[in-house]
N, C-alpha and C. Protein backbone atom coordinates (compact mmCIF):
# COMPACT_ATOMS: atom_id res chain seq x y z
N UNK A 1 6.36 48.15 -179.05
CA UNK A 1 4.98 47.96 -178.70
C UNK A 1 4.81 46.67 -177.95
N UNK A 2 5.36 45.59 -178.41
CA UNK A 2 5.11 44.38 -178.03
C UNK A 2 5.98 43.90 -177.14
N UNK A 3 5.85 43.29 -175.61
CA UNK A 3 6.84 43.35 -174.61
C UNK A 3 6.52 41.92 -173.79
N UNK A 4 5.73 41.33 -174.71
CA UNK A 4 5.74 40.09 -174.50
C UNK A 4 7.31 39.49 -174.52
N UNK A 5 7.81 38.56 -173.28
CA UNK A 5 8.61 37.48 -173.24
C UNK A 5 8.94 36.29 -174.29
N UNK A 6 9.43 35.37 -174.28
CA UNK A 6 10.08 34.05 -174.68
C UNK A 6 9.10 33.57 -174.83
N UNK A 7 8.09 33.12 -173.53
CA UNK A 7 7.22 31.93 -173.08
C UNK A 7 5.77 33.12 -172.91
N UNK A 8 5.61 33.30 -173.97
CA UNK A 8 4.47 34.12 -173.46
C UNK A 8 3.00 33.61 -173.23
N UNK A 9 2.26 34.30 -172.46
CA UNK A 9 0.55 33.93 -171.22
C UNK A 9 -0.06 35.01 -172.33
N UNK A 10 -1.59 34.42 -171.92
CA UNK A 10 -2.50 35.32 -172.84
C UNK A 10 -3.16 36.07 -172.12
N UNK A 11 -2.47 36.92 -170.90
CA UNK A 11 -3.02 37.71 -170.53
C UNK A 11 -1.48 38.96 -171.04
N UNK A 12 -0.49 38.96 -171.17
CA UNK A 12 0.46 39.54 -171.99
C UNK A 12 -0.02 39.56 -173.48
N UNK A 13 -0.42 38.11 -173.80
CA UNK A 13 -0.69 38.25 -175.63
C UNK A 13 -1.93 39.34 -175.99
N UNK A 14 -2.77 39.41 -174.98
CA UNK A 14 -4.15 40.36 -174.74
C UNK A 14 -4.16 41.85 -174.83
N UNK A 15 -2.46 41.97 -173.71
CA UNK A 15 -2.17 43.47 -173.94
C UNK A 15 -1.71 44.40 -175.34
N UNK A 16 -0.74 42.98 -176.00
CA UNK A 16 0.03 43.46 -177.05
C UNK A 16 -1.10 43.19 -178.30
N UNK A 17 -1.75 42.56 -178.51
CA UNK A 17 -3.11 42.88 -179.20
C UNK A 17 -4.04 43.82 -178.98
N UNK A 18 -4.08 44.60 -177.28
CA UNK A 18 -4.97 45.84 -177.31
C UNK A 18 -3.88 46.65 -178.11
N UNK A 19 -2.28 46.95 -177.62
CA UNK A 19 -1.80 48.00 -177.91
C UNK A 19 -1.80 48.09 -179.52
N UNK A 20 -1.73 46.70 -180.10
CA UNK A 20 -1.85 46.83 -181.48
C UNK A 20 -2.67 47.48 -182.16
N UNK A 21 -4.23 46.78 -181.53
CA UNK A 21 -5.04 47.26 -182.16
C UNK A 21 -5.32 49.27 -182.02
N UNK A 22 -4.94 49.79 -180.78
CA UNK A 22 -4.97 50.88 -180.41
C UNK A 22 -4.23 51.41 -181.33
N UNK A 23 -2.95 51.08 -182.11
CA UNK A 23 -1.54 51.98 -182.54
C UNK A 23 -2.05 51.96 -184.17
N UNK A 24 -3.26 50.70 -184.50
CA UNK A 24 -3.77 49.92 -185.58
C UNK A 24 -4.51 51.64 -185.87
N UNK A 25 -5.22 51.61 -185.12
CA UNK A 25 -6.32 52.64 -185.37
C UNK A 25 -5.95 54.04 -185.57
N UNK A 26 -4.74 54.35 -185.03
CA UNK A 26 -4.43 55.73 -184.69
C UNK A 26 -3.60 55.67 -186.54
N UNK A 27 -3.06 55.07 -187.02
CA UNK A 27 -2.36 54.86 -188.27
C UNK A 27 -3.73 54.80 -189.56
N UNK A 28 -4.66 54.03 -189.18
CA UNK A 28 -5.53 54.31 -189.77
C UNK A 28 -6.74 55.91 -190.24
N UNK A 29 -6.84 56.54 -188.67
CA UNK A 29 -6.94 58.15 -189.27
C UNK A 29 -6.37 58.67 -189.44
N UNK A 30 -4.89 58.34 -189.60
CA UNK A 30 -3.37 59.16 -189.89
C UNK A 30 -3.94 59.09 -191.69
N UNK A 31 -4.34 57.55 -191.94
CA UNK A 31 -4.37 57.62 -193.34
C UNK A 31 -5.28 57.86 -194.13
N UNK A 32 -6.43 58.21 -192.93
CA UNK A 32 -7.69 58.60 -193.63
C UNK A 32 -7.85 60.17 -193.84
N UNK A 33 -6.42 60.91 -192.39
CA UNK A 33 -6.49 62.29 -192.81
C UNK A 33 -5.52 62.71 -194.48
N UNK A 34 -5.04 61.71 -194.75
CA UNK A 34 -4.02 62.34 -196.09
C UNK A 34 -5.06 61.75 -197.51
N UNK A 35 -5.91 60.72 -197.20
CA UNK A 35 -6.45 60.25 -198.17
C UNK A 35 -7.41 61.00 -198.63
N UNK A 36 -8.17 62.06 -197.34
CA UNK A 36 -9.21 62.75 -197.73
C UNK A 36 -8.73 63.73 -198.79
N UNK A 37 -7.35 64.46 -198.42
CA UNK A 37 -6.93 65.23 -198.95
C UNK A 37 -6.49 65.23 -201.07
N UNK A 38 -6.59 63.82 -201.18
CA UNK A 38 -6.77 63.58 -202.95
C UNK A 38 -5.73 63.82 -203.21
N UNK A 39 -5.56 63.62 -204.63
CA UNK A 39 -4.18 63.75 -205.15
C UNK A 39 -3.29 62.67 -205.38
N UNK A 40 -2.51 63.09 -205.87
CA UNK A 40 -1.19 61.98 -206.40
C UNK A 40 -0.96 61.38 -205.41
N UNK A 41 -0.48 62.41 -204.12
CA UNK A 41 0.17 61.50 -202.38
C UNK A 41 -1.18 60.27 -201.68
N UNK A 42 -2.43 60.74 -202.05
CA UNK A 42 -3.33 59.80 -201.63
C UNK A 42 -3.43 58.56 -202.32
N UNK A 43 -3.26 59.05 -203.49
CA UNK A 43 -3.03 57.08 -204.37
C UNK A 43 -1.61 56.31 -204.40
N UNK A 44 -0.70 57.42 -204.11
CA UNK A 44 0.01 56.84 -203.59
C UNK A 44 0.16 55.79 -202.40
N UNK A 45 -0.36 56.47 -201.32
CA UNK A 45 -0.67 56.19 -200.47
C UNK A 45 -1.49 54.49 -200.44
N UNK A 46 -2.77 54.93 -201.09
CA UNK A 46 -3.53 53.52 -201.09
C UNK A 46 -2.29 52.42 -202.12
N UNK A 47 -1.96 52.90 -203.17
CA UNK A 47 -1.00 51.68 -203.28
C UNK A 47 -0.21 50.69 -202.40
N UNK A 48 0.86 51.75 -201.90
CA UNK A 48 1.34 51.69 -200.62
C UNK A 48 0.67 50.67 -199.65
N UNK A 49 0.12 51.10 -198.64
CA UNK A 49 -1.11 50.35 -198.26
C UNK A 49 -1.60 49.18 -198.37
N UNK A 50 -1.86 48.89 -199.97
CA UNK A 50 -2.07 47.58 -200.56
C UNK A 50 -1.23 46.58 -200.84
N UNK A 51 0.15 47.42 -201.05
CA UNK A 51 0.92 46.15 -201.44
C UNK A 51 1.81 46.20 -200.09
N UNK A 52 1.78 46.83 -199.06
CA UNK A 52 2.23 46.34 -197.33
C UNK A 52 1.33 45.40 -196.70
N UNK A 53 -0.14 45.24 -197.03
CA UNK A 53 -1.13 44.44 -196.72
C UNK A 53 -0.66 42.89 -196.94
N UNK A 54 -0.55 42.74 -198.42
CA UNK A 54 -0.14 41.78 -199.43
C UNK A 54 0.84 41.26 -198.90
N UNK A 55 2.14 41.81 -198.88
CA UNK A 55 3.41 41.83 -198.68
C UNK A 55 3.39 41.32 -196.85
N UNK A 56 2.82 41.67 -196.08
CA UNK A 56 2.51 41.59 -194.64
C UNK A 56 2.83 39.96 -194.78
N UNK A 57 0.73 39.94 -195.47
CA UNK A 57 0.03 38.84 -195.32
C UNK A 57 0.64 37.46 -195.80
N UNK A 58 1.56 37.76 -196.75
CA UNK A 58 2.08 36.35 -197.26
C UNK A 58 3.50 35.69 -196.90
N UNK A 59 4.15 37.00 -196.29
CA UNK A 59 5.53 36.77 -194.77
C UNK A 59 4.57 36.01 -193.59
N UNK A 60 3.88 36.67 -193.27
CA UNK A 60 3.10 35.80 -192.21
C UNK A 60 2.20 34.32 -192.47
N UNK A 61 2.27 34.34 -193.50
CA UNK A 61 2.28 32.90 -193.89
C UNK A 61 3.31 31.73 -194.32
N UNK A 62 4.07 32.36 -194.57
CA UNK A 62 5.54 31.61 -194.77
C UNK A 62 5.97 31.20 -193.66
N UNK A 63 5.90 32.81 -192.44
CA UNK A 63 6.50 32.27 -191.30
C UNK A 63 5.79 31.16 -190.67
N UNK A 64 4.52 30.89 -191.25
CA UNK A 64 3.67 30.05 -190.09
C UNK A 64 4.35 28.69 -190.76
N UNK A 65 4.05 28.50 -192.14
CA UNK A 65 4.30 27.54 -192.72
C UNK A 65 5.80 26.72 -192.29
N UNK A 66 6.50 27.75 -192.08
CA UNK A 66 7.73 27.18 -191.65
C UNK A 66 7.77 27.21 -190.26
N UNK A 67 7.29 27.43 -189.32
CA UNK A 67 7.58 26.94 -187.94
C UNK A 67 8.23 28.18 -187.95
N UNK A 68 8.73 29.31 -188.16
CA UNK A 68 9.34 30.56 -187.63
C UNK A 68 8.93 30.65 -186.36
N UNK A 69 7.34 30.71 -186.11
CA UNK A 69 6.56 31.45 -185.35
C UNK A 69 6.53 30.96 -183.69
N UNK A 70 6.71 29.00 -184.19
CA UNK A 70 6.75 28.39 -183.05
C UNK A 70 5.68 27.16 -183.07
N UNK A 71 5.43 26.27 -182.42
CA UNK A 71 4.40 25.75 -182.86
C UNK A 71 2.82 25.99 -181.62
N UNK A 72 3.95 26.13 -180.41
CA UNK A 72 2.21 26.02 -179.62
C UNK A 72 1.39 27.45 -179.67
N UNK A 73 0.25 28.00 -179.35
CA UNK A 73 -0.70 28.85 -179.71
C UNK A 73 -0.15 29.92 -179.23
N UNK A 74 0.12 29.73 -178.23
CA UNK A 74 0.70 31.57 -177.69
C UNK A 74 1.84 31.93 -178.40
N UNK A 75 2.81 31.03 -178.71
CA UNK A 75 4.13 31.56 -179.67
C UNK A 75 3.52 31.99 -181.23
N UNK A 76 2.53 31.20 -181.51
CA UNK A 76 2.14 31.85 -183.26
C UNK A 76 1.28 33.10 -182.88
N UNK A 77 0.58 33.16 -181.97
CA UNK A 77 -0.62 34.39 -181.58
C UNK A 77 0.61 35.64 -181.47
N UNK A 78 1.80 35.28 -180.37
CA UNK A 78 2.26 36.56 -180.08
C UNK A 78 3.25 36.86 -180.88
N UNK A 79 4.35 35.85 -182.16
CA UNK A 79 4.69 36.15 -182.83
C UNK A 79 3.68 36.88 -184.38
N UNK A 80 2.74 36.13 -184.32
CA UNK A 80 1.60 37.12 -185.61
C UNK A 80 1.25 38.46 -184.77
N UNK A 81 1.16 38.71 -183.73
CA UNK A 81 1.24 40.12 -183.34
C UNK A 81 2.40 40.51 -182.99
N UNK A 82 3.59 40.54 -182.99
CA UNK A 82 4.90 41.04 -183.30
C UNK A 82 5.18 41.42 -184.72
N UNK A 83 4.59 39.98 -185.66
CA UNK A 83 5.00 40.66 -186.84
C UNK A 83 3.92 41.83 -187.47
N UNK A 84 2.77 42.03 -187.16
CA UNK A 84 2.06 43.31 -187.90
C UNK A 84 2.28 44.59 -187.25
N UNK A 85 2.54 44.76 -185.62
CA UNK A 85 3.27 45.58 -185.17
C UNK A 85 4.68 46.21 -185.86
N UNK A 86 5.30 45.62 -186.28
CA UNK A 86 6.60 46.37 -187.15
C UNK A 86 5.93 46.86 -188.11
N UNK A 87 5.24 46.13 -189.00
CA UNK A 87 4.58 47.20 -189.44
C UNK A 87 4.17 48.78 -189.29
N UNK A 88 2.59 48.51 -188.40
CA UNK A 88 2.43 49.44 -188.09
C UNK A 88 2.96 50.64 -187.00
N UNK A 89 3.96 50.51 -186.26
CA UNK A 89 4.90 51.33 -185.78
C UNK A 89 5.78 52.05 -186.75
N UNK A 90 6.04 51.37 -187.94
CA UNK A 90 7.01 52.30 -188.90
C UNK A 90 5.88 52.80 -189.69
N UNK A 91 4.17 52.61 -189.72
CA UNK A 91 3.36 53.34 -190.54
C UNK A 91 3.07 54.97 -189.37
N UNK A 92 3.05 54.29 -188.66
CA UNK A 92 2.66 55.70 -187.78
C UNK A 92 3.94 56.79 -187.39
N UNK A 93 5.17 56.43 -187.49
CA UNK A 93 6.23 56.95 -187.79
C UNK A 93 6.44 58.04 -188.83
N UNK A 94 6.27 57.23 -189.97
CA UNK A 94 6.71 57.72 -191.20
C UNK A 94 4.93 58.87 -191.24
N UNK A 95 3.79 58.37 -191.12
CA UNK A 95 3.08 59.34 -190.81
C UNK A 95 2.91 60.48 -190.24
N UNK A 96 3.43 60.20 -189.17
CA UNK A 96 3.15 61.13 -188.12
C UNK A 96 4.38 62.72 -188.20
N UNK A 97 5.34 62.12 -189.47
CA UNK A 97 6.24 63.45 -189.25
C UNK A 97 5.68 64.32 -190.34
């Protein structure tokens, strides 16, 4: 998804935040079509969900904390959208079959 460079411009960081948010959304009625459906696989599901949220949110804070990310704005912007992209590319994956 994300095809941002090394040295990345925020007109690249712009794209890979539309495509995110676009790939964001399509994973989201992926999960709103199985959730409607009830059942064991739907709470599953929201578990799931909750603890990838969790689990996301506190890698992406470590990485910041530690300089992983980079320090000037476009390296933390386009590495924090690199890292929720893996995410959601393996949610719409594993969805979509």
């Amino acid at each position: 998804m994300t095809t941002t460079p090394k040295n990345p411009n925020w007109f690249d960081i712009g794209m890979d935040a539309w495509a995110l948010a676009a790939e964001s959304n399509m994973v989201i009625a992926m999960r709103i079509g199985s959730l409607v459906q009830g059942g064991p696989a739907a709470v599953q599901e929201v578990e799931r969900m909750v603890t990838e949220k969790v689990a996301a949110n506190i890698a992406l804070g470590c990485d910041l904390m530690t300089g992983k990310l980079g320090s000037s704005p476009e390296a933390i912007i386009s590495g924090s959208i690199a890292h929720y992209a893996k995410s959601v590319v393996a949610n719409r994956k594993r969805l979509g079959s």
